[in-house]
Structures are given as C-alpha cells and as structure tokens.
C-alpha atoms as a PDB file:
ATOM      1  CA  UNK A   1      15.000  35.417  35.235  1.00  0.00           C
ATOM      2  CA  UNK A   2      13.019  36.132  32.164  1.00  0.00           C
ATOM      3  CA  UNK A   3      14.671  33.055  30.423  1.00  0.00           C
ATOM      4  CA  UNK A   4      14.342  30.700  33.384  1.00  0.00           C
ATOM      5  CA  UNK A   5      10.365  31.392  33.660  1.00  0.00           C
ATOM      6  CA  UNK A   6      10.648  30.843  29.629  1.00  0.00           C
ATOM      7  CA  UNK A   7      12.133  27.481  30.250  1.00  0.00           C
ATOM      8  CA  UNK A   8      10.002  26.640  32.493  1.00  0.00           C
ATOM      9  CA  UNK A   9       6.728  27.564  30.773  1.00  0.00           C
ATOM     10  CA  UNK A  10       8.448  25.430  27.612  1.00  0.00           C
ATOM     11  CA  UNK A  11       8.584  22.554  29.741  1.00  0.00           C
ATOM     12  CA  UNK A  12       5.141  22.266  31.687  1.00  0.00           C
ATOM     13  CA  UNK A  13       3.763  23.171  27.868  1.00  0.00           C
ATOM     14  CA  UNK A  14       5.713  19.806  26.596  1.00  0.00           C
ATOM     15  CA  UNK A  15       4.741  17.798  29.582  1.00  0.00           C
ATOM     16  CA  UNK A  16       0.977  18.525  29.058  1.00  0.00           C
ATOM     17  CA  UNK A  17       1.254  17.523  25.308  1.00  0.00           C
ATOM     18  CA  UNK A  18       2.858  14.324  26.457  1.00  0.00           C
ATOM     19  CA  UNK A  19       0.328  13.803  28.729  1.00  0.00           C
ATOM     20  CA  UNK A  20      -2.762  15.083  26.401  1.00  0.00           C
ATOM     21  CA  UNK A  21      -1.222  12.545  23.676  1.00  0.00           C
ATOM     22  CA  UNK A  22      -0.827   9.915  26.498  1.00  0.00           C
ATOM     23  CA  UNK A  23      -4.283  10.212  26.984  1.00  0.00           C
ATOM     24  CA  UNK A  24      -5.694  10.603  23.227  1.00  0.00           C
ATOM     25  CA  UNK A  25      -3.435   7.315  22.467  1.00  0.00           C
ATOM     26  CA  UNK A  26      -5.127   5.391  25.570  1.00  0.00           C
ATOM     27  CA  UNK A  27      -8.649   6.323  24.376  1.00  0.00           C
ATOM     28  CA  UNK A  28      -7.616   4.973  21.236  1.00  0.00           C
ATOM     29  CA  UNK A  29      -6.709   1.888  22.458  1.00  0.00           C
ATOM     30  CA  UNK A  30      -9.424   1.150  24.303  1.00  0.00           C
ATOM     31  CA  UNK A  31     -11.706   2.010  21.287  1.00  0.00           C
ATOM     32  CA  UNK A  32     -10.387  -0.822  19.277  1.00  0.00           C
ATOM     33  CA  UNK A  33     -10.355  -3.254  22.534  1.00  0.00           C
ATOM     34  CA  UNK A  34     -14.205  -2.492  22.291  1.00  0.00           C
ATOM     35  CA  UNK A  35     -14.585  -2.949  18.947  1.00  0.00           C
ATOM     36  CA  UNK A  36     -12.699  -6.176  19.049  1.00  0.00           C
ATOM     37  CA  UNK A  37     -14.395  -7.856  21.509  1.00  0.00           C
ATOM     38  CA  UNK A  38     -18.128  -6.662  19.946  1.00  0.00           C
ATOM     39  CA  UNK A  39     -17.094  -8.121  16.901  1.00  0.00           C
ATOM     40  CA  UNK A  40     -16.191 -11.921  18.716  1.00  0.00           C
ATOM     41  CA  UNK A  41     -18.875 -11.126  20.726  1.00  0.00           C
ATOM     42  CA  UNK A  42     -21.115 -10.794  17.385  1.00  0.00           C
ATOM     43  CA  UNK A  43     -19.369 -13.724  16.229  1.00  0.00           C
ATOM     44  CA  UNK A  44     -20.021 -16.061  18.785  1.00  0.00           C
ATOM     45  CA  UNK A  45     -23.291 -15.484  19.137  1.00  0.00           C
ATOM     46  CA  UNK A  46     -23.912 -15.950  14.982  1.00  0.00           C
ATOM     47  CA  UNK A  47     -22.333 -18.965  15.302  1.00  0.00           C
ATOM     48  CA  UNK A  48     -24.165 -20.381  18.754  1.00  0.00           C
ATOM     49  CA  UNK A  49     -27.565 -19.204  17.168  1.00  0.00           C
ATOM     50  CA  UNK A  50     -26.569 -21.853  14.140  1.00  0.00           C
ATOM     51  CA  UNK A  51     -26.862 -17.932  11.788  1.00  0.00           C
ATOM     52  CA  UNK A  52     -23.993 -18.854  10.213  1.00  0.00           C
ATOM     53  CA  UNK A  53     -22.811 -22.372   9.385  1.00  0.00           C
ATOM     54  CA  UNK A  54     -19.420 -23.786  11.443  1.00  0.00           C
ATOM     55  CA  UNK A  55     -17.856 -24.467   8.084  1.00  0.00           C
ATOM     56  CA  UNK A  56     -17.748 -20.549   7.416  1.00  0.00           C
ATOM     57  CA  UNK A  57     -17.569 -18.804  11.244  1.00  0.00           C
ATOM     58  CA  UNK A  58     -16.662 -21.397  13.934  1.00  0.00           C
ATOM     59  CA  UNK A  59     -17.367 -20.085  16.978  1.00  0.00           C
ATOM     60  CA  UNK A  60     -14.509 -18.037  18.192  1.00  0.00           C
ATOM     61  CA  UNK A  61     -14.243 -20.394  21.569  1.00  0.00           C
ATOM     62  CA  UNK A  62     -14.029 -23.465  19.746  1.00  0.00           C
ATOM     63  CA  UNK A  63     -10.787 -21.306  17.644  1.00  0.00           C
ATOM     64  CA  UNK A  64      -9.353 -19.923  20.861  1.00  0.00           C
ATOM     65  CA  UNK A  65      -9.748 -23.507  22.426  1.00  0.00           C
ATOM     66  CA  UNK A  66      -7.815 -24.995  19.423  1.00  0.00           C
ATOM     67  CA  UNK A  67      -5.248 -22.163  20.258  1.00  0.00           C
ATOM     68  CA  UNK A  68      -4.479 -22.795  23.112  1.00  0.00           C
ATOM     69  CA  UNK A  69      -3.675 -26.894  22.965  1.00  0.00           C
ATOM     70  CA  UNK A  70      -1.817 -26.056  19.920  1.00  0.00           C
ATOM     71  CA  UNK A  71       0.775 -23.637  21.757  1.00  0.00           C
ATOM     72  CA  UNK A  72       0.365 -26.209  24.635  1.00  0.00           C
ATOM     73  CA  UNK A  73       1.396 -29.553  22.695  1.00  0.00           C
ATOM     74  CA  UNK A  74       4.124 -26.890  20.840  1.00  0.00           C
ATOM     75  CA  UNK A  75       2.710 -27.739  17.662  1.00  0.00           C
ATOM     76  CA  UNK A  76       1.715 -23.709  16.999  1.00  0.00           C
ATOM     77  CA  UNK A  77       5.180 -22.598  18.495  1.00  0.00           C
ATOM     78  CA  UNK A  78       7.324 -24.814  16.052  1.00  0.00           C
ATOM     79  CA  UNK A  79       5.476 -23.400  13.146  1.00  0.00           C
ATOM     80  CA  UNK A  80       5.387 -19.713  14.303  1.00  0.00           C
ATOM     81  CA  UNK A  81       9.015 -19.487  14.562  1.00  0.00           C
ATOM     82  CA  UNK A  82       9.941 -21.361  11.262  1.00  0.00           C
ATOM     83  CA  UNK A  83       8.108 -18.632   9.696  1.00  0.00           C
ATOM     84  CA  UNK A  84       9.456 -15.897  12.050  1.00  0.00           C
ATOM     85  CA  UNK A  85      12.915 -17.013  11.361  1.00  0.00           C
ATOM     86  CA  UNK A  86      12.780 -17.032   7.795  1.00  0.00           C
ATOM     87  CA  UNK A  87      10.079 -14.084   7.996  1.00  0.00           C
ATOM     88  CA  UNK A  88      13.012 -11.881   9.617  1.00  0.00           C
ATOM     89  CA  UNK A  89      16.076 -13.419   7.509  1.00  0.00           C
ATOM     90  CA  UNK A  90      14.557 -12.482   4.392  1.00  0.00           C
ATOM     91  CA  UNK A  91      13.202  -9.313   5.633  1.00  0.00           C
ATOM     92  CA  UNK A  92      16.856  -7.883   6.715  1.00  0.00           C
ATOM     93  CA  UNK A  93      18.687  -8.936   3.960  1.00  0.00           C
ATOM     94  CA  UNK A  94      15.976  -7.487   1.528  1.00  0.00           C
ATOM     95  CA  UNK A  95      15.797  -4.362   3.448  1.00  0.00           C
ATOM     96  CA  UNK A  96      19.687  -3.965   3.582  1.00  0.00           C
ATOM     97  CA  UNK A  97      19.978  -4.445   0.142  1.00  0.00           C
ATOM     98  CA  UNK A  98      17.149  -1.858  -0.894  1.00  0.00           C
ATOM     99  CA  UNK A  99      18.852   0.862   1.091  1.00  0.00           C
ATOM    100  CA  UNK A 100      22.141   0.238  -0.410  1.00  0.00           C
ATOM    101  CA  UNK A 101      20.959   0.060  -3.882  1.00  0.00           C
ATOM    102  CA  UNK A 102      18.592   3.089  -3.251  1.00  0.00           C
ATOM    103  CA  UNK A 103      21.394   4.784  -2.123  1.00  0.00           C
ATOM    104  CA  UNK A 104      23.679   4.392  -5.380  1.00  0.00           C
ATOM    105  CA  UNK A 105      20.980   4.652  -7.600  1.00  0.00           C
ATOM    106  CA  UNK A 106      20.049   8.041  -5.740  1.00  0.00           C
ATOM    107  CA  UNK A 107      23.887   9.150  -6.251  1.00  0.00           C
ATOM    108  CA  UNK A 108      24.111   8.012 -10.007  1.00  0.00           C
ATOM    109  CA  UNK A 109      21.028   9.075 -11.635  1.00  0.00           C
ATOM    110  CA  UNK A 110      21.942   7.340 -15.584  1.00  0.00           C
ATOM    111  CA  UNK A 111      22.450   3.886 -13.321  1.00  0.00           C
ATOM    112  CA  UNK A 112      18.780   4.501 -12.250  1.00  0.00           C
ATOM    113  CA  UNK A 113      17.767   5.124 -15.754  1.00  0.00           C
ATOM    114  CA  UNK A 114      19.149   1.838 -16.763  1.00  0.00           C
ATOM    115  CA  UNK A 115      17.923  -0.144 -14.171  1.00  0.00           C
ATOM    116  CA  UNK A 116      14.372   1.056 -13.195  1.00  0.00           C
ATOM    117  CA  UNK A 117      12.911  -1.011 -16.290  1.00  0.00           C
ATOM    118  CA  UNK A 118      14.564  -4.131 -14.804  1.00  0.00           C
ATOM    119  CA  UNK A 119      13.060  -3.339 -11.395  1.00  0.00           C
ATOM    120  CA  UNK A 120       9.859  -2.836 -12.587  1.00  0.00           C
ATOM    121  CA  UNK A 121       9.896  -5.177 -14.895  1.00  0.00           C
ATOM    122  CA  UNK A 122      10.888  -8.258 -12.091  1.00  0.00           C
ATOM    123  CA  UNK A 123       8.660  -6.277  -9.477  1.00  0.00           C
ATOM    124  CA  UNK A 124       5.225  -6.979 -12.109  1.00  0.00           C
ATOM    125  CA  UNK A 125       5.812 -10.588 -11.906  1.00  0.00           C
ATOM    126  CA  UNK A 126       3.982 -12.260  -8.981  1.00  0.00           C
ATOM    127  CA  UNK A 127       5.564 -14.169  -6.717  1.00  0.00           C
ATOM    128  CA  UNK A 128       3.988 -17.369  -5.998  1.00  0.00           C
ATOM    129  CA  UNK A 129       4.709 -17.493  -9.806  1.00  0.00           C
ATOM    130  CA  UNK A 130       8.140 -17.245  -9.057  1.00  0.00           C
ATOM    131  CA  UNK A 131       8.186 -19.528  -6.305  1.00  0.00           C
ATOM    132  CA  UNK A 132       8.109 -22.798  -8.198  1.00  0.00           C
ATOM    133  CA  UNK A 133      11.407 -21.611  -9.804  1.00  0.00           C
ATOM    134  CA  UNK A 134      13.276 -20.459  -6.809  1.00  0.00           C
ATOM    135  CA  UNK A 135      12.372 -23.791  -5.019  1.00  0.00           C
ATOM    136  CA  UNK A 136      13.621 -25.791  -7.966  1.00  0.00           C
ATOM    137  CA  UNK A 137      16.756 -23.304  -7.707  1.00  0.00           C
ATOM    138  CA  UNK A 138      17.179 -23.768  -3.560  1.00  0.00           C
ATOM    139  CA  UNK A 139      15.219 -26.723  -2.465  1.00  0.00           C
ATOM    140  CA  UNK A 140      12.572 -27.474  -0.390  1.00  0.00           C
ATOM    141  CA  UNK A 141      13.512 -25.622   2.939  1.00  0.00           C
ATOM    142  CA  UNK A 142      14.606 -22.562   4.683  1.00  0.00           C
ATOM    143  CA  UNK A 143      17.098 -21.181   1.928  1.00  0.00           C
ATOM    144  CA  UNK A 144      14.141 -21.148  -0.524  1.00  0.00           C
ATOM    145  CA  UNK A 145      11.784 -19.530   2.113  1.00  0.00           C
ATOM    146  CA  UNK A 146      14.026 -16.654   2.803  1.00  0.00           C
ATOM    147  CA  UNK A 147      14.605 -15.856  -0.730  1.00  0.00           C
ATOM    148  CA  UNK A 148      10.889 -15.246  -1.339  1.00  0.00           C
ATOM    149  CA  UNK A 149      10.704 -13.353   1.453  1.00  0.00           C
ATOM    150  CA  UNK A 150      13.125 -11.175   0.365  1.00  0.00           C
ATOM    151  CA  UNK A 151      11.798 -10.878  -3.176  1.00  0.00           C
ATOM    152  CA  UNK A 152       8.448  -9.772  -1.727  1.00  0.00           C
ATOM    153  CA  UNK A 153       9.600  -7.063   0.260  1.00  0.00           C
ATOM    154  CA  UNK A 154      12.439  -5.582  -1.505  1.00  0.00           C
ATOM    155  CA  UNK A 155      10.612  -3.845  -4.521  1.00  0.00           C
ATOM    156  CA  UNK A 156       8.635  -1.128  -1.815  1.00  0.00           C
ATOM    157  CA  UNK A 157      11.255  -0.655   0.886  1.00  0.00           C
ATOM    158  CA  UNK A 158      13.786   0.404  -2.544  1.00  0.00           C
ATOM    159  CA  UNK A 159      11.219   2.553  -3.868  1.00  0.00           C
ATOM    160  CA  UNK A 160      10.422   4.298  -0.935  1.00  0.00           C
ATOM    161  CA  UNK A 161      13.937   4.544   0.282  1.00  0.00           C
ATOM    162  CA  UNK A 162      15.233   6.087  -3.426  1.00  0.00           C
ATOM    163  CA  UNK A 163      12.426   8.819  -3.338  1.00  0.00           C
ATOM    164  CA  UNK A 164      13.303   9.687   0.046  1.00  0.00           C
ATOM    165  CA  UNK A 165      16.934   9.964  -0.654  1.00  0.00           C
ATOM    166  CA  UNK A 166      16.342  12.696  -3.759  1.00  0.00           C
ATOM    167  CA  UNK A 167      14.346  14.739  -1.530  1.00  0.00           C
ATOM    168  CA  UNK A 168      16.990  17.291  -0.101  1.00  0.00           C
ATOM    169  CA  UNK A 169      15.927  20.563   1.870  1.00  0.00           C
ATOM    170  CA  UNK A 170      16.876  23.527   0.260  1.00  0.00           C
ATOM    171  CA  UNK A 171      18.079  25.472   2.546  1.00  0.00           C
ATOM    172  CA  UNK A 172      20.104  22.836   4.606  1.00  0.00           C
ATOM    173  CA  UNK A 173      21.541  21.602   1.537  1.00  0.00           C
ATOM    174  CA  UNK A 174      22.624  25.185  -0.052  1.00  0.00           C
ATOM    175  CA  UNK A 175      24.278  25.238   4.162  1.00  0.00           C
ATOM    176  CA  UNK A 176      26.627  22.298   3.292  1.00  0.00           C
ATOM    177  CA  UNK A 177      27.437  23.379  -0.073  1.00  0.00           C
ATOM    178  CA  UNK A 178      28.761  26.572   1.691  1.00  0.00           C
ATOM    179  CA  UNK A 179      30.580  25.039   4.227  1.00  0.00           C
ATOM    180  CA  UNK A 180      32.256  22.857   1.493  1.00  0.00           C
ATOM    181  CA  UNK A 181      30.590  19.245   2.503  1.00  0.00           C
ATOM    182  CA  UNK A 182      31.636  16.237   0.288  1.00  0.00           C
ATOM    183  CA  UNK A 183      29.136  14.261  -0.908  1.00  0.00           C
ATOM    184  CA  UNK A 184      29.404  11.673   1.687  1.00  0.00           C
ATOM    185  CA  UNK A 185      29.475  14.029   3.996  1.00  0.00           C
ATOM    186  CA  UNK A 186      26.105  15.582   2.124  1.00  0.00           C
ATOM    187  CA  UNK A 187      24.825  11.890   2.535  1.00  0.00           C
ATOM    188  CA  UNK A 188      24.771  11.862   6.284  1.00  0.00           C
ATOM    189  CA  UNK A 189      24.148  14.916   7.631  1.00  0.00           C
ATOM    190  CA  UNK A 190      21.232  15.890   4.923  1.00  0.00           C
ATOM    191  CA  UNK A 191      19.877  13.091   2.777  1.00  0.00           C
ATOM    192  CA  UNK A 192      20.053  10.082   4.872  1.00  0.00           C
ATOM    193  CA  UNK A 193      18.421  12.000   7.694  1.00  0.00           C
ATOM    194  CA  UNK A 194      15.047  13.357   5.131  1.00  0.00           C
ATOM    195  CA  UNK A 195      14.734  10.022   3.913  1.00  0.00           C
ATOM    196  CA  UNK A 196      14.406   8.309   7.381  1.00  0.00           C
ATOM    197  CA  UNK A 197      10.026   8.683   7.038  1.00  0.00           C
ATOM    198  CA  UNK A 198      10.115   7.351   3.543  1.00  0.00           C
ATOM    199  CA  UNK A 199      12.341   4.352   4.217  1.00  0.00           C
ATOM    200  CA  UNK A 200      10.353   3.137   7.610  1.00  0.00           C
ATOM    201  CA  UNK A 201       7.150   4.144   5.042  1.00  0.00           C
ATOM    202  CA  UNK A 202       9.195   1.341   3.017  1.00  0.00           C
ATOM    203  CA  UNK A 203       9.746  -0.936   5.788  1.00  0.00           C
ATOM    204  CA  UNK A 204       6.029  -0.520   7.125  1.00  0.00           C
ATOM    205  CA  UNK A 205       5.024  -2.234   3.993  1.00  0.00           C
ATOM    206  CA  UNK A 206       7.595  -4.306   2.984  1.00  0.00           C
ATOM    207  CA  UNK A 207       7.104  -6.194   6.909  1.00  0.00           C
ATOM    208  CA  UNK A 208       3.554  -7.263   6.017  1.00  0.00           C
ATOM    209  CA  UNK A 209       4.851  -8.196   2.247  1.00  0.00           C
ATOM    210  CA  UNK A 210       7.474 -10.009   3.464  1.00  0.00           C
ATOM    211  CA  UNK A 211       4.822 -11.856   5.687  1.00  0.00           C
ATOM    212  CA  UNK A 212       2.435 -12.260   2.760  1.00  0.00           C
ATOM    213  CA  UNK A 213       5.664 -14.020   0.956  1.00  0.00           C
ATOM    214  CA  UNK A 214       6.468 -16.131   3.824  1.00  0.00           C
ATOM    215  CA  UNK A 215       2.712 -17.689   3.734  1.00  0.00           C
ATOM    216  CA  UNK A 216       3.103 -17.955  -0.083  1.00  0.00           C
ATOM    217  CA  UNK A 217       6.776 -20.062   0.435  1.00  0.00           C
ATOM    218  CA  UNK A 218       4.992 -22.178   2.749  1.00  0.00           C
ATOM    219  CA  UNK A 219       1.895 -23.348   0.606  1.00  0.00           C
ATOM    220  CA  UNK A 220       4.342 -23.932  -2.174  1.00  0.00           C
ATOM    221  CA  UNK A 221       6.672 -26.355  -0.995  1.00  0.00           C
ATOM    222  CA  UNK A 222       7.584 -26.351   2.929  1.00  0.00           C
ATOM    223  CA  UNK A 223       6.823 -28.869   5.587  1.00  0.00           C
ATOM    224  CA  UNK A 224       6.955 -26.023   8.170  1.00  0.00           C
ATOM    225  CA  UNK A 225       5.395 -23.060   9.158  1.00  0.00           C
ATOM    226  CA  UNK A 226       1.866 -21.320   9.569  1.00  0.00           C
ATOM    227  CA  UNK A 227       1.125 -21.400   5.787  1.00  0.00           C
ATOM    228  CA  UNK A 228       2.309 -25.198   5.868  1.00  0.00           C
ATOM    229  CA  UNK A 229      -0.519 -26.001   8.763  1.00  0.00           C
ATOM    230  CA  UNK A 230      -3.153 -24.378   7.274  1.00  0.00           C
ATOM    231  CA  UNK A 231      -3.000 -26.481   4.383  1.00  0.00           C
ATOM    232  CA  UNK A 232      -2.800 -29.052   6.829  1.00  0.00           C
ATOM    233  CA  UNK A 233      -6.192 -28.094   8.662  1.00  0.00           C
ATOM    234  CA  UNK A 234      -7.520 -27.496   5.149  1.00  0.00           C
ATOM    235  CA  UNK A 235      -6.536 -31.037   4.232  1.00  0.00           C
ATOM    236  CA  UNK A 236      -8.762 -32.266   7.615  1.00  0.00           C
ATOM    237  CA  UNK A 237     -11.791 -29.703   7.124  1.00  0.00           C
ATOM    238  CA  UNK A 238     -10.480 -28.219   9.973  1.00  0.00           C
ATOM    239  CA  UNK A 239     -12.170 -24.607   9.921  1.00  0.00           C
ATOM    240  CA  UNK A 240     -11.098 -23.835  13.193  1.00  0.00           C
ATOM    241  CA  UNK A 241      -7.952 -24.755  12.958  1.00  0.00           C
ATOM    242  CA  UNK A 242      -7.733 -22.902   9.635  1.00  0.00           C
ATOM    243  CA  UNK A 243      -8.706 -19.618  12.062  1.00  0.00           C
ATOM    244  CA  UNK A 244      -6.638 -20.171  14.350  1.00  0.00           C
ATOM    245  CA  UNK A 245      -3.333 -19.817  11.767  1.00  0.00           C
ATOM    246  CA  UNK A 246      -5.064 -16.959  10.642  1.00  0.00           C
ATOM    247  CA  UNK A 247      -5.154 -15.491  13.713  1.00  0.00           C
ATOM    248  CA  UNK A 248      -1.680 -16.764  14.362  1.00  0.00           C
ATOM    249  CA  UNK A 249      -0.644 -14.819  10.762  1.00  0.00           C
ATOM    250  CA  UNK A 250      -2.250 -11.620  11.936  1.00  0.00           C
ATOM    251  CA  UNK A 251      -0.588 -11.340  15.114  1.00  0.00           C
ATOM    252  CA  UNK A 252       2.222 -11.433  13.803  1.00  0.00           C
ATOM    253  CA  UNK A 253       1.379  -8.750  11.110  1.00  0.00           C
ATOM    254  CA  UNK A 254       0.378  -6.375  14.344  1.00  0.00           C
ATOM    255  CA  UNK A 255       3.742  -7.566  15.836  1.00  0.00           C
ATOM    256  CA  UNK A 256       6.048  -6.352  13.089  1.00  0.00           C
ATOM    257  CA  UNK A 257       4.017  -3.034  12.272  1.00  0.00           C
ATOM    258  CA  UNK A 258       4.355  -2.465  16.369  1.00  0.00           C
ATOM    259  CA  UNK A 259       8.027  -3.335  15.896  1.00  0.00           C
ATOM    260  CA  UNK A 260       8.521  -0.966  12.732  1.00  0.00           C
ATOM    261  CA  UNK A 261       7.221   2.115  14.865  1.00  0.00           C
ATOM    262  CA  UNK A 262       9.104   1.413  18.123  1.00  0.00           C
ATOM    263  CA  UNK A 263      12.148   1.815  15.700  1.00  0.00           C
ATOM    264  CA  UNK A 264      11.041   4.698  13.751  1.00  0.00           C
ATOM    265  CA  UNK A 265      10.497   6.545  17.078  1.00  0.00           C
ATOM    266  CA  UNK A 266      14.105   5.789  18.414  1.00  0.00           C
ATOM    267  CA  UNK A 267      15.539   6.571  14.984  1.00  0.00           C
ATOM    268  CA  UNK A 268      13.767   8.819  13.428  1.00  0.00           C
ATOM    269  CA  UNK A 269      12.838  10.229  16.299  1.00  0.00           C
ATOM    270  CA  UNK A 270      13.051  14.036  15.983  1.00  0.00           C
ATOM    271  CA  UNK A 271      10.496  13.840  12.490  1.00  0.00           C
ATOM    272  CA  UNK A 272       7.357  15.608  13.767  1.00  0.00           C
ATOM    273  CA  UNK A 273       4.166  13.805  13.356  1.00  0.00           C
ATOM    274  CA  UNK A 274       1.652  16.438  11.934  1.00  0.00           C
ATOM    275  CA  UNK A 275      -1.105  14.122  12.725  1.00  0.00           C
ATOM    276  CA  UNK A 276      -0.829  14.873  16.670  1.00  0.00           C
ATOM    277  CA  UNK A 277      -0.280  18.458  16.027  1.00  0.00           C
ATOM    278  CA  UNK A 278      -3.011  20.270  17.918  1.00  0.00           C
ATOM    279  CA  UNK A 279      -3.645  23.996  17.237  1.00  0.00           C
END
C-alpha cells in the first residue's frame, strides 16, 4: 500500500512539473511574440515617420508585401529549397563524418596527436577563401555548394563530438570494466551515450555554420538560392527585397535550431536539463 501511495505521489509530482514547465515555456513564448512585434511595430513606424531613410529600414509592410508575391510567383520557394537541399546534403555528410572521425580519434589518442594540427590548421582558413578553389575543383552548381557546406560545419560538430566521447563516468565505466565489456561494447553502452549533449552542442552550431556556408557558396558562384537573390536585389537597389532574403535566411536558422532540439529530446532524451531544475 505504502509503495502504491509512493507511486502515486511520484506521478502527480511529475505531472505538475510537466505542467509548471508547460506553462514557464508558454510564457516564454509569448514574451518573444511581444517583443517581436514591438520591434516591427517600432520599425514601421521609423520608417512611416521618414526617421529612418527606406534605403536602410524599409518599412516592414512594404518587406512582408514583397514576401508574399515572391512565394506566390514561386520565385522565393525555388530559391529556399536550392539552399535547403544543399543546406541539408552538406550538413549530413559533414556531420556523419565528424562523428566517425571523432570517434577513432577518441579511440586512438597518437592518431589525434597527428592530426589535430591538420584540423586546426584547415579549420583557421576561412571559407569564402576557399570557395573560389572548390568551385574551380566542382563547378558552378550543387556539388560545389554542398562541399562548402560541409567544410563549414564539420570543424565544431568534430570538436564537440571528440570531447564528448573522452568524457567517461567513473563509476559506470569502472562497472563495465568489471563485468568484462570490450571496447565496443564500452563505446555504446558508456561513451556514446555521455557524449550525446556535446555532439547535438556540435550540431546546434554546426546547423547555423552550415547555413552561413550555404549563403557564402551562393554569393560566390551559384545562379540559385537565397544568397544568389540577394545579390540579385542588391544588383536592383532593392532594399526590401534584400530583407526579405534575410528574413527568408533567418527562418530558416530558427527552423534548423527547432529541428536540432526536437532530436536531442527524442535521442538524448533521458540527459537532465539543469536549467529547468526548480528547487
């Protein structure tokens, strides 16, 4: 009886915190609808008043108008997904890669040594000075998109993953060892599993890199893409339509970091966050 009225107590005290987190999250939410909407509120007005020329803050109806024909005509929704597709392309095969690597490097510590200088070294050049050479490699098109994509985002989602993988809890591990694990078995059940918050840490940022490279493949040789019609507007004086890819560019920044922690949470999804801890 005394274990069923335990049980029960456990799960009305869970329910609540899912509802008291429900609740915190909502408040959020609304908080930065209201800040949003003051600050294109604050906008519009700057730019109605003539406070602030149209060739530095259009007014945010004129942008939202230029929106909407552009996903109308389909002009906006050919250029989105060009740089979705190569966005995501580069962004998996980058990611895969990192984890792999991170994950030999992790179990071969003298390969690390001999390789972190190379890393580094390749990670300190910048990309769009690199993008010249990988379109002369590739071509103008898709292949060369997705390649410096992939060399945006590789260097943090490797770096994150490979600290993450030496991190090993002590007591777990010196478990395994007892129970006579192999080291793949080690892999799975310990190391992979701790390093789950620093590789979606990894992801987190290389998802807006590999956004950030995307743009960068696009202004240096692309006919396609949100990067590719900006330069376009910019070519016509066309603030507003300059905005309006910008817009375009952030949503989908918002989209993949919303995408990165629906994952994490079916993943990773017994790792605690301490910043919803209430005492």
């Amino acid at each position: 009886m005394a274990l069923e009225q335990r049980a029960q107590a456990t799960t009305a005290g869970t329910a609540a915190a899912i509802r008291a987190r429900k609740k915190f999250i909502t408040a959020e939410g609304l908080a930065s609808t209201g800040l949003a909407v003051a600050l294109v509120a604050a906008a519009q007005m700057a730019s109605s008043y003539g406070l602030v020329s149209d060739l530095i803050l259009p007014k945010p109806s004129t942008v939202a108008a230029v929106l909407v024909e552009g996903f109308a005509s389909g002009y906006y929704v050919e250029h989105t997904l060009s740089t979705l597709t190569s966005l995501l392309s580069g962004f998996v095969a980058a990611s895969l890669f990192a984890i792999a690597l991170a994950g030999v490097l992790s179990a071969i510590p003298a390969l690390e040594r001999i390789l972190t200088p190379f890393l580094v070294a390749f990670q300190s050049l910048p990309k769009i000075a690199l993008a010249p050479l990988i379109i002369i490699w590739f071509g103008f098109g898709a292949p060369a998109k997705i390649v410096i994509v992939a060399t945006s985002c590789f260097f943090p989602v490797l770096i994150n993953a490979l600290q993450g993988l030496k991190i090993r809890e002590r007591d777990r591990y010196e478990l395994l060892r007892s129970l006579g694990a192999t080291k793949w078995q080690m892999f799975v059940h310990l190391r992979l599993p701790d390093a789950l918050p620093y590789i979606f840490a990894g992801l987190h940022v290389g998802a807006i890199f590999a956004l950030i490279g995307s743009v960068v493949a696009e202004f240096v040789g692309s006919g396609q893409g949100i990067g590719y019609a900006m330069l376009a507007a910019k070519a016509q004086f066309d603030v507003a339509g300059v905005y309006a890819c910008l817009i375009i560019l952030m949503a989908l920044g918002i989209a993949l970091h919303a995408l990165m922690a629906a994952l994490e949470r079916h993943v990773a999804f017994w790792v605690e966050d301490l910043s919803r801890v209430t005492a």
